[in-house]
Structures are given as structure tokens and as C-alpha cells.
N, C-alpha and C. Protein backbone atom coordinates (compact mmCIF):
# COMPACT_ATOMS: atom_id res chain seq x y z
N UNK A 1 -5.67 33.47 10.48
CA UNK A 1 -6.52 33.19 11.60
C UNK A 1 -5.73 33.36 12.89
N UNK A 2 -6.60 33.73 13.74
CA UNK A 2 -5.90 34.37 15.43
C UNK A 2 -6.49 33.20 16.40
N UNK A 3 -5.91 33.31 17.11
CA UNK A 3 -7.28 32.73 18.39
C UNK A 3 -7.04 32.95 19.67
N UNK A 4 -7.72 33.57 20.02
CA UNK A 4 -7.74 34.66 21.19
C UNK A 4 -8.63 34.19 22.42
N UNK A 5 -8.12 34.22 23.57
CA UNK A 5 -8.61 33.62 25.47
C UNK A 5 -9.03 34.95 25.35
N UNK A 6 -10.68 34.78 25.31
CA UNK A 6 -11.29 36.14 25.90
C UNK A 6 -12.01 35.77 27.69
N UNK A 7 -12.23 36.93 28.01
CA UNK A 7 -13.01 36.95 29.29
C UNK A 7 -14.13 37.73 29.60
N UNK A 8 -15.22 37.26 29.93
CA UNK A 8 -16.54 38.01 30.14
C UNK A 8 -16.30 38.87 31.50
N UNK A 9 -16.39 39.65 31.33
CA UNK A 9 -16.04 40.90 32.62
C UNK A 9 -17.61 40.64 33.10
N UNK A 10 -18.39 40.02 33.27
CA UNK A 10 -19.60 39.91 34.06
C UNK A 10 -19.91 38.55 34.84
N UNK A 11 -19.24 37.69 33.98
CA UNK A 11 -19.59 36.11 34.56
C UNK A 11 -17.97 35.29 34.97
N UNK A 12 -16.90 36.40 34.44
CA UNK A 12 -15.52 35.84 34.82
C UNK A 12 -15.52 34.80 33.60
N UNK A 13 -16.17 34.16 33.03
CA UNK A 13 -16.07 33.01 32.15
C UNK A 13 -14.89 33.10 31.26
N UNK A 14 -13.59 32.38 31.14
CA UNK A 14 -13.23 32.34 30.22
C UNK A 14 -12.99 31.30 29.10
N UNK A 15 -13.02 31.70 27.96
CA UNK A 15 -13.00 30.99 26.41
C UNK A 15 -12.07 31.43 25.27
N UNK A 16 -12.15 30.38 24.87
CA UNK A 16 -11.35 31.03 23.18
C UNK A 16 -12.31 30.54 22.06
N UNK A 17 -11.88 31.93 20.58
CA UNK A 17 -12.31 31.89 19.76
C UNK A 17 -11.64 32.30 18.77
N UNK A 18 -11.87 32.07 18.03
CA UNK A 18 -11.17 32.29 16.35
C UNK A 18 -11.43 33.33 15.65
N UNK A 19 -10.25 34.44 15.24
CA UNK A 19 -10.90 35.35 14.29
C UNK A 19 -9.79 35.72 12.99
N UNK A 20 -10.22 36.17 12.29
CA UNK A 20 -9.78 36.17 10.97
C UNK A 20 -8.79 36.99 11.03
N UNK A 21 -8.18 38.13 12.12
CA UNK A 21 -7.66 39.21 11.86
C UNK A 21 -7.38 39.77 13.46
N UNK A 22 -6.97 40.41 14.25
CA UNK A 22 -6.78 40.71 14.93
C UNK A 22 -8.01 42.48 14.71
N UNK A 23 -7.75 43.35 13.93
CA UNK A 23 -8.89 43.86 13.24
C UNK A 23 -10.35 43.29 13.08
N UNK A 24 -10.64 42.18 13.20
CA UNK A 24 -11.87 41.77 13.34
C UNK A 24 -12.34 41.46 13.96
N UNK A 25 -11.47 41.17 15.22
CA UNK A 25 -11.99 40.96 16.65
C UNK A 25 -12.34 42.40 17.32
N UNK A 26 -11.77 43.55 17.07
CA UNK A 26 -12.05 44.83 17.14
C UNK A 26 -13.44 45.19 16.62
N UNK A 27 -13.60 44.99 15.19
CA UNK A 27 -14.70 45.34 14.74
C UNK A 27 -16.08 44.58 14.93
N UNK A 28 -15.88 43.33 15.14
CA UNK A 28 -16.98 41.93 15.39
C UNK A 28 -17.55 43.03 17.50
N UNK A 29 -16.20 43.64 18.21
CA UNK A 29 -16.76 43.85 19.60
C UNK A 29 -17.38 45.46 19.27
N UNK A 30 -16.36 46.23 18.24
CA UNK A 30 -17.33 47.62 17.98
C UNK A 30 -19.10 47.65 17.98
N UNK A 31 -19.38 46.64 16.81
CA UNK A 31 -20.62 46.45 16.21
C UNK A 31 -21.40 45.30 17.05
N UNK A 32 -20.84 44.85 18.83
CA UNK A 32 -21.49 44.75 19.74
C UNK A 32 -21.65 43.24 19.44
N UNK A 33 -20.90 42.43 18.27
CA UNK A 33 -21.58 40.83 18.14
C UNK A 33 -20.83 39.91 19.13
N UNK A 34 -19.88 40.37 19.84
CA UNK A 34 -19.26 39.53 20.60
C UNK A 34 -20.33 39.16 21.47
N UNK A 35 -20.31 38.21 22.24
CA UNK A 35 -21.38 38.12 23.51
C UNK A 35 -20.51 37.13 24.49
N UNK A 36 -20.73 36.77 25.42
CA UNK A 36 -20.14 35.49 26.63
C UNK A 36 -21.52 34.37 26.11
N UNK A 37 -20.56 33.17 25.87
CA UNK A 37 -21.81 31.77 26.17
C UNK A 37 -22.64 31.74 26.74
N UNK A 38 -21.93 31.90 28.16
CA UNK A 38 -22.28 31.36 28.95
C UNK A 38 -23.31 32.63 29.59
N UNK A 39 -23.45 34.21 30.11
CA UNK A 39 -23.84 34.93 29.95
C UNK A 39 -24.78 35.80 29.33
N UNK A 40 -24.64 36.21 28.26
CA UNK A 40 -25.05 36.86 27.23
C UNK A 40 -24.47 37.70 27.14
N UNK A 41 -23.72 38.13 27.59
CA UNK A 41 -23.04 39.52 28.35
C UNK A 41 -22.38 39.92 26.90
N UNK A 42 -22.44 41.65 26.55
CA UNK A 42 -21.05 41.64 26.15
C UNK A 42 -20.07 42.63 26.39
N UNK A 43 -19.89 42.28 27.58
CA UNK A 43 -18.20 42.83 28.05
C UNK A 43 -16.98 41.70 28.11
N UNK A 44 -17.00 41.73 26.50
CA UNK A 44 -15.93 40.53 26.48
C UNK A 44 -14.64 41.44 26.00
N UNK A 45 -13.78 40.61 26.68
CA UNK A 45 -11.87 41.21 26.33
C UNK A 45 -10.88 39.94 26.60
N UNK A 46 -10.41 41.08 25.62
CA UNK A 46 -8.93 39.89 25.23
C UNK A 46 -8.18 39.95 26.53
N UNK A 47 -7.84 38.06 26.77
CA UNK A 47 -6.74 38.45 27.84
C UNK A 47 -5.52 38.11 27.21
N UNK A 48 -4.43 38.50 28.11
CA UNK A 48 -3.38 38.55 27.84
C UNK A 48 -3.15 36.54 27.38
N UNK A 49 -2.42 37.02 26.40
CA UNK A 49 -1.35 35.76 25.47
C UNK A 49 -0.25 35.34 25.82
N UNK A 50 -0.04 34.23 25.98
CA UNK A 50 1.23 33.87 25.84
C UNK A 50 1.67 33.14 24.62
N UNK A 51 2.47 33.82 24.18
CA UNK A 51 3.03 32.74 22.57
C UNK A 51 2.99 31.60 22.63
N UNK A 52 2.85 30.98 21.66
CA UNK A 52 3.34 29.39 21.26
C UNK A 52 4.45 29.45 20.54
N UNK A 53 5.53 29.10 21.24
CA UNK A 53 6.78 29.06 20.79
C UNK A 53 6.82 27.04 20.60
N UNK A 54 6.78 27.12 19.60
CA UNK A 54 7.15 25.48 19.88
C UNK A 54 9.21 25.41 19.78
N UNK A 55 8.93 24.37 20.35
CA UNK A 55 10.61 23.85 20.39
C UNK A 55 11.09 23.42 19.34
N UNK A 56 12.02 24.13 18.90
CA UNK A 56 12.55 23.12 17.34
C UNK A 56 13.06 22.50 17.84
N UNK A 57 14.05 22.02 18.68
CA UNK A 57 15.28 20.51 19.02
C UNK A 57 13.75 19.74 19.00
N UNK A 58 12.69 19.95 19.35
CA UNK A 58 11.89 18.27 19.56
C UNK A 58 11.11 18.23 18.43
N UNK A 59 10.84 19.59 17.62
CA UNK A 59 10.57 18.97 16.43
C UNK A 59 11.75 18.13 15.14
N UNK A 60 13.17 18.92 15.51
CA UNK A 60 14.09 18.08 14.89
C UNK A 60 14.10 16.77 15.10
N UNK A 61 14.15 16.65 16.74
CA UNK A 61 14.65 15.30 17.09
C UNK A 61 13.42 14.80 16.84
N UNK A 62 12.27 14.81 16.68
CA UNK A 62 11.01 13.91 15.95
C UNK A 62 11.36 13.66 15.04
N UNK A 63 11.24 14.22 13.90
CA UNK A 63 11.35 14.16 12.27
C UNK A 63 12.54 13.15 12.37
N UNK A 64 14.08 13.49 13.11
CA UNK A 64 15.06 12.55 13.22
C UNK A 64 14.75 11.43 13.44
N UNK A 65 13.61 10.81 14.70
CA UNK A 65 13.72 9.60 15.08
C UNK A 65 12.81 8.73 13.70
N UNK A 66 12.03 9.33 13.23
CA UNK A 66 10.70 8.97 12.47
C UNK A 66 11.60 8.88 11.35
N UNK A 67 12.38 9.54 10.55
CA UNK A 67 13.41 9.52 9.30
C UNK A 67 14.49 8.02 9.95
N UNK A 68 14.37 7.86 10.78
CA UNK A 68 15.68 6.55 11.34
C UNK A 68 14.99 5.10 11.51
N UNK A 69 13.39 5.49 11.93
CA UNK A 69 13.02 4.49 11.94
C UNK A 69 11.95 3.97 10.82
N UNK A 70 12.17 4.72 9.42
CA UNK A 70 11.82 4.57 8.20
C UNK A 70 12.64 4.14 7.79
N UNK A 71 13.83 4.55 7.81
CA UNK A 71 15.20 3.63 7.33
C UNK A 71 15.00 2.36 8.01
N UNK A 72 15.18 2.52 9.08
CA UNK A 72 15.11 0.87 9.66
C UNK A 72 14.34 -0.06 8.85
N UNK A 73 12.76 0.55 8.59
CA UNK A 73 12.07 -0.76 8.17
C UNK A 73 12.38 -0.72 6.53
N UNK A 74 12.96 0.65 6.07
CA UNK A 74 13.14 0.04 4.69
C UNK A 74 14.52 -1.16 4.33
N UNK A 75 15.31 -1.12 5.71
CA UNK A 75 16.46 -1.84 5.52
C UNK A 75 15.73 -3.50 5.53
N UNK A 76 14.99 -3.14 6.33
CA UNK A 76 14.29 -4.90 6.62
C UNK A 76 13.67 -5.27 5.74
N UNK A 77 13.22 -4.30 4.82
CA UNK A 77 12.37 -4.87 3.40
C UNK A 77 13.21 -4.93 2.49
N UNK A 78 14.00 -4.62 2.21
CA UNK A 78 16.05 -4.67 1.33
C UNK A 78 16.26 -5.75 1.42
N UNK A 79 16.53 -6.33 2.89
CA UNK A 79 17.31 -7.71 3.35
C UNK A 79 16.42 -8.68 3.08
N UNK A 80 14.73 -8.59 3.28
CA UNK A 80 13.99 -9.48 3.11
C UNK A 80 14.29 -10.07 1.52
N UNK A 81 14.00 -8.95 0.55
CA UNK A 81 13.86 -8.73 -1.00
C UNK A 81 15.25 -9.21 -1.43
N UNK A 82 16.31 -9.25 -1.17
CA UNK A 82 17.87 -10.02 -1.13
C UNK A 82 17.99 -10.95 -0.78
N UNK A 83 17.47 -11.37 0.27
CA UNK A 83 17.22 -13.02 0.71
C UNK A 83 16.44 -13.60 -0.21
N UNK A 84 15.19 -12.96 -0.48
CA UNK A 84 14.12 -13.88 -1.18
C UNK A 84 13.87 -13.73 -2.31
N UNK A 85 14.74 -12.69 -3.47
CA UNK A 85 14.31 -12.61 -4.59
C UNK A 85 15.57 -12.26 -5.60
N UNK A 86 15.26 -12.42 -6.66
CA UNK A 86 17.09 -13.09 -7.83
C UNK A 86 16.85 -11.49 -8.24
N UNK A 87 18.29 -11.31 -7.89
CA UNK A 87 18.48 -9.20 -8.89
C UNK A 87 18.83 -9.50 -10.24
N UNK A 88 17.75 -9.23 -10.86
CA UNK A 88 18.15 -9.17 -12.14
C UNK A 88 18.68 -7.79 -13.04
N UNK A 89 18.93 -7.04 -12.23
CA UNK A 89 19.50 -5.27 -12.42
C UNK A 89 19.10 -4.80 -13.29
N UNK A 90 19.19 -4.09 -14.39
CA UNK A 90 18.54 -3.37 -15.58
C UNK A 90 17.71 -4.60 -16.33
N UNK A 91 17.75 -5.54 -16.52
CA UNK A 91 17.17 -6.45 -17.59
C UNK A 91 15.09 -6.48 -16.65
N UNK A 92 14.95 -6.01 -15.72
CA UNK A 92 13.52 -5.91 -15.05
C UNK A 92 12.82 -6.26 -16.16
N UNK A 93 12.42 -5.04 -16.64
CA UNK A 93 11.20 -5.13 -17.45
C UNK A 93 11.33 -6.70 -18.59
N UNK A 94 12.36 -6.99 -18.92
CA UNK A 94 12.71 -7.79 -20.05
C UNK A 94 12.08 -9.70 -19.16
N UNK A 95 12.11 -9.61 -17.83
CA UNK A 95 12.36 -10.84 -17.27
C UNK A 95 11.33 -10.88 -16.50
N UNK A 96 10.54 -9.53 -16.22
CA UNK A 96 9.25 -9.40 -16.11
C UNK A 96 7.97 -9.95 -17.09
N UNK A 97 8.28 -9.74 -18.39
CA UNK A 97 7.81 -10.16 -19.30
C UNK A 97 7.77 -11.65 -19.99
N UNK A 98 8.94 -11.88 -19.32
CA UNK A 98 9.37 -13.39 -19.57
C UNK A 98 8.36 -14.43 -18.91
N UNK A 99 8.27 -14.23 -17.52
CA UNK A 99 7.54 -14.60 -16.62
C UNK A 99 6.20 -14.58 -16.90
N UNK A 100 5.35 -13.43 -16.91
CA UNK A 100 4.41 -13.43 -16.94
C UNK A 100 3.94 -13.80 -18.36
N UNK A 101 4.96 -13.75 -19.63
CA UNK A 101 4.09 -14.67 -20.54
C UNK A 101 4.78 -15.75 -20.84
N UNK A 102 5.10 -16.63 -19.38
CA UNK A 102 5.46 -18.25 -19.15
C UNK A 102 6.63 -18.61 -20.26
N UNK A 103 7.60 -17.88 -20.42
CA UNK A 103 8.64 -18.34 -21.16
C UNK A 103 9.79 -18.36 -20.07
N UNK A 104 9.78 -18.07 -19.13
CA UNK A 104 10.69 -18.59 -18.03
C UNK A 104 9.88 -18.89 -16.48
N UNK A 105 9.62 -20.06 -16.61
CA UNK A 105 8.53 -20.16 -15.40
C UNK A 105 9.70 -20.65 -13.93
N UNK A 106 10.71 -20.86 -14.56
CA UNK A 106 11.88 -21.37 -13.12
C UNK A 106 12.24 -19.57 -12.14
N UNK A 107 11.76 -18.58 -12.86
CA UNK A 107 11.92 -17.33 -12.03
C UNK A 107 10.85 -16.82 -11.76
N UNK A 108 10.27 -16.77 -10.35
CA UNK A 108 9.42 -16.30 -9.77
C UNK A 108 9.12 -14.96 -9.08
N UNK A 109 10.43 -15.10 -8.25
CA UNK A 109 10.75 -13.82 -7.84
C UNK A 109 11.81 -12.77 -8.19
N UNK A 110 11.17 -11.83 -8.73
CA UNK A 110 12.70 -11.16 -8.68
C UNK A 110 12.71 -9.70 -8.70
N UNK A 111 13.67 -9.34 -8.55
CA UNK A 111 14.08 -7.91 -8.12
C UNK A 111 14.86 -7.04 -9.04
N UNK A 112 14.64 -5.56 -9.28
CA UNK A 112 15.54 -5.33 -10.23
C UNK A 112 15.37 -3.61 -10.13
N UNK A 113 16.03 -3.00 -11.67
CA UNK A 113 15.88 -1.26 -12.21
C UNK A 113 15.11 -0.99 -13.45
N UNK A 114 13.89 -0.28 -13.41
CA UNK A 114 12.98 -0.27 -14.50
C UNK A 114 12.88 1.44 -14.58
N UNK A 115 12.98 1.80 -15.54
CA UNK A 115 12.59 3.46 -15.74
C UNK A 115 10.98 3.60 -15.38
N UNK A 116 10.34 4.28 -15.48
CA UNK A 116 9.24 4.81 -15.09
C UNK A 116 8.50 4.51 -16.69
N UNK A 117 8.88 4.37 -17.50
CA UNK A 117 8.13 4.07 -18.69
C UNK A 117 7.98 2.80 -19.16
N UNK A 118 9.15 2.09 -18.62
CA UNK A 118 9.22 0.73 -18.54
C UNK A 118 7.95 -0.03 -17.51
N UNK A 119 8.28 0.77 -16.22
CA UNK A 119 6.61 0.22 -15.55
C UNK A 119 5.67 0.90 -15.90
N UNK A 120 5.14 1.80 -16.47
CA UNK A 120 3.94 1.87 -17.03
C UNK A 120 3.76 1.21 -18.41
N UNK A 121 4.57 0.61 -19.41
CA UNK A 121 4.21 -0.48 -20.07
C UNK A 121 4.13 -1.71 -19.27
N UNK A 122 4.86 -2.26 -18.72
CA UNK A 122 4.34 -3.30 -17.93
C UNK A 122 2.84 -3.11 -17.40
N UNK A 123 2.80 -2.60 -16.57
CA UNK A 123 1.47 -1.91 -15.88
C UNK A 123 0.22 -2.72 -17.68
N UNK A 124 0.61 -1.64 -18.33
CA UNK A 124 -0.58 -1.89 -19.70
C UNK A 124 -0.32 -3.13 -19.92
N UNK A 125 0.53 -3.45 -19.82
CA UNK A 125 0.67 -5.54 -20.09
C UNK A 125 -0.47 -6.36 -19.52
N UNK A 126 -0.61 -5.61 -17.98
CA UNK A 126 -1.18 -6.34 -16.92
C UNK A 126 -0.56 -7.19 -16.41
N UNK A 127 0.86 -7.11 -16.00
CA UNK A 127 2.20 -7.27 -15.72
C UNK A 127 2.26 -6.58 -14.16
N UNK A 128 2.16 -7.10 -12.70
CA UNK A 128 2.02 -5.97 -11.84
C UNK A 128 3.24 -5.95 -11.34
N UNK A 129 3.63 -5.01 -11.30
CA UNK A 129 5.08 -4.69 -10.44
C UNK A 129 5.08 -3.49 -8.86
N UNK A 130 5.85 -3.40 -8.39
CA UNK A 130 5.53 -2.47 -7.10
C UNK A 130 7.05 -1.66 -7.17
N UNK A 131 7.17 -0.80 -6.48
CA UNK A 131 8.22 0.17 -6.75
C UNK A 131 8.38 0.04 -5.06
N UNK A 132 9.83 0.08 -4.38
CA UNK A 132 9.80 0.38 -3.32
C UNK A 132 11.66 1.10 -3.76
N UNK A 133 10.79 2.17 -2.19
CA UNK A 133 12.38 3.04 -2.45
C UNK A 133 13.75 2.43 -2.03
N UNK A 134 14.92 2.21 -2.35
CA UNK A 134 15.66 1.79 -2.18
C UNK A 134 17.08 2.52 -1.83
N UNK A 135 17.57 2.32 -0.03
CA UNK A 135 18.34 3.07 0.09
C UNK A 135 19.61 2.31 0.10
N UNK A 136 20.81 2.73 -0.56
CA UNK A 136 22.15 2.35 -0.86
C UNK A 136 22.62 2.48 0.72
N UNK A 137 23.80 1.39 1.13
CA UNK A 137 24.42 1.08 1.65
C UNK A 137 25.58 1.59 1.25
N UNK A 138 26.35 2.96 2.17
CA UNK A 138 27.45 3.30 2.08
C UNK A 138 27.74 3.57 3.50
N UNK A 139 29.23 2.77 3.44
CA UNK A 139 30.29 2.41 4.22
C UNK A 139 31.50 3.96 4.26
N UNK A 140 31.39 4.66 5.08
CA UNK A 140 32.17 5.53 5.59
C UNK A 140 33.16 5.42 6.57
């Protein structure tokens, strides 16, 4: 798709429109279907373009700030989940199960590493667990 600032050479009007092809804006004005809105006219032509060059530094530095301040809030949901909940590291699924069928009711919260098959049996338990991504803390 194109999209092309045309101008009615009768009413001065100018507009843009959309065409499939640069070739089809040719052939759509051959076979006379172009017209002006505003007019009826059709002495419509392409005016001159200027590119859309977008800026990569501000699309980098977007994506950069938006990637920094995803980290940020995943750090705050890390520190929250460390403050407020016992790591139980690989044993998850095992202490997950514990819990929810009341054989350890003193652990409420907790945090841990489950394979992907491990939470979808849980899941079929009716066991709910949540997955959040977790970024490591390395010290350079």
C-alpha cells in the first residue's frame, strides 16, 4: 500500500489516498475513476512526496526507555515477592501441593522453580499458580 497527497488541478483541493501500487494509481486515473471530493473534477495529480524517514536514535531510545522501565517494575515485583514470600527453589510444585491439600497450612506464601509441566499439572489439580518473569541480579 502507497499513499499519495493528490491535488485537484480545478478546485486546488488537496487530499490523500491509498492505493495498492503505485501502478494503480496510474491505472484507477487512465480509466478516469479518480475524481476530487470536493469537486467532481478529474484532474487529479500526484504531488510531490516527501519521505518518511523516521529516526532510529528515537525509536532506539524509546524501546530503551520502555525496556528500563519494565525492568524497573519487574525489580519492584522481585523485592516485593522476597520480602513477602518463603523461596522454596526447585521443591515448587512439591510445596504447592502441600498447601493446597492442607498438609502444611503454616506456608502460605511462597515462591519458587517449576518446569512448565509441573504447572500445567498443578493447573489440573486446581492448584493456581502465576508465572512472572524473573530477572537475575548481576553485579559487574
Amino acid at each position: 500500500m502507497i499513499k499519495y497527497v493528490l491535488n485537484c488541478k480545478s478546485c486546488r483541493l488537496e487530499f490523500e489516498s491509498w492505493f495498492a501500487s503505485s501502478k494503480e494509481f496510474d491505472k484507477l486515473k487512465k480509466l478516469k475513476l479518480l475524481n476530487c471530493q470536493n469537486c467532481n473534477s478529474q484532474k487529479i495529480e500526484k504531488s510531490l512526496m516527501k519521505p518518511n524517514l523516521a529516526n532510529n536514535n528515537s525509536k532506539k531510545d524509546k524501546f530503551l526507555n520502555n525496556n528500563n522501565t519494565v525492568k524497573k517494575k519487574l525489580r519492584e515485583y522481585q523485592k516485593f515477592i522476597k520480602d513477602n514470600f518463603e523461596y522454596v527453589g526447585e521443591n515448587f510444585a512439591y510445596e504447592a501441593r502441600s498447601i493446597h491439600y492442607n498438609k502444611n497450612k503454616n506456608k502460605k506464601n511462597i515462591y519458587g522453580k517449576a518446569s512448565l509441566e509441573d504447572v500445567k499439572e498443578l493447573k489440573e489439580e486446581g492448584i493456581n499458580t502465576s508465572t512472572i518473569p524473573w530477572i537475575e541480579d548481576k553485579e559487574n
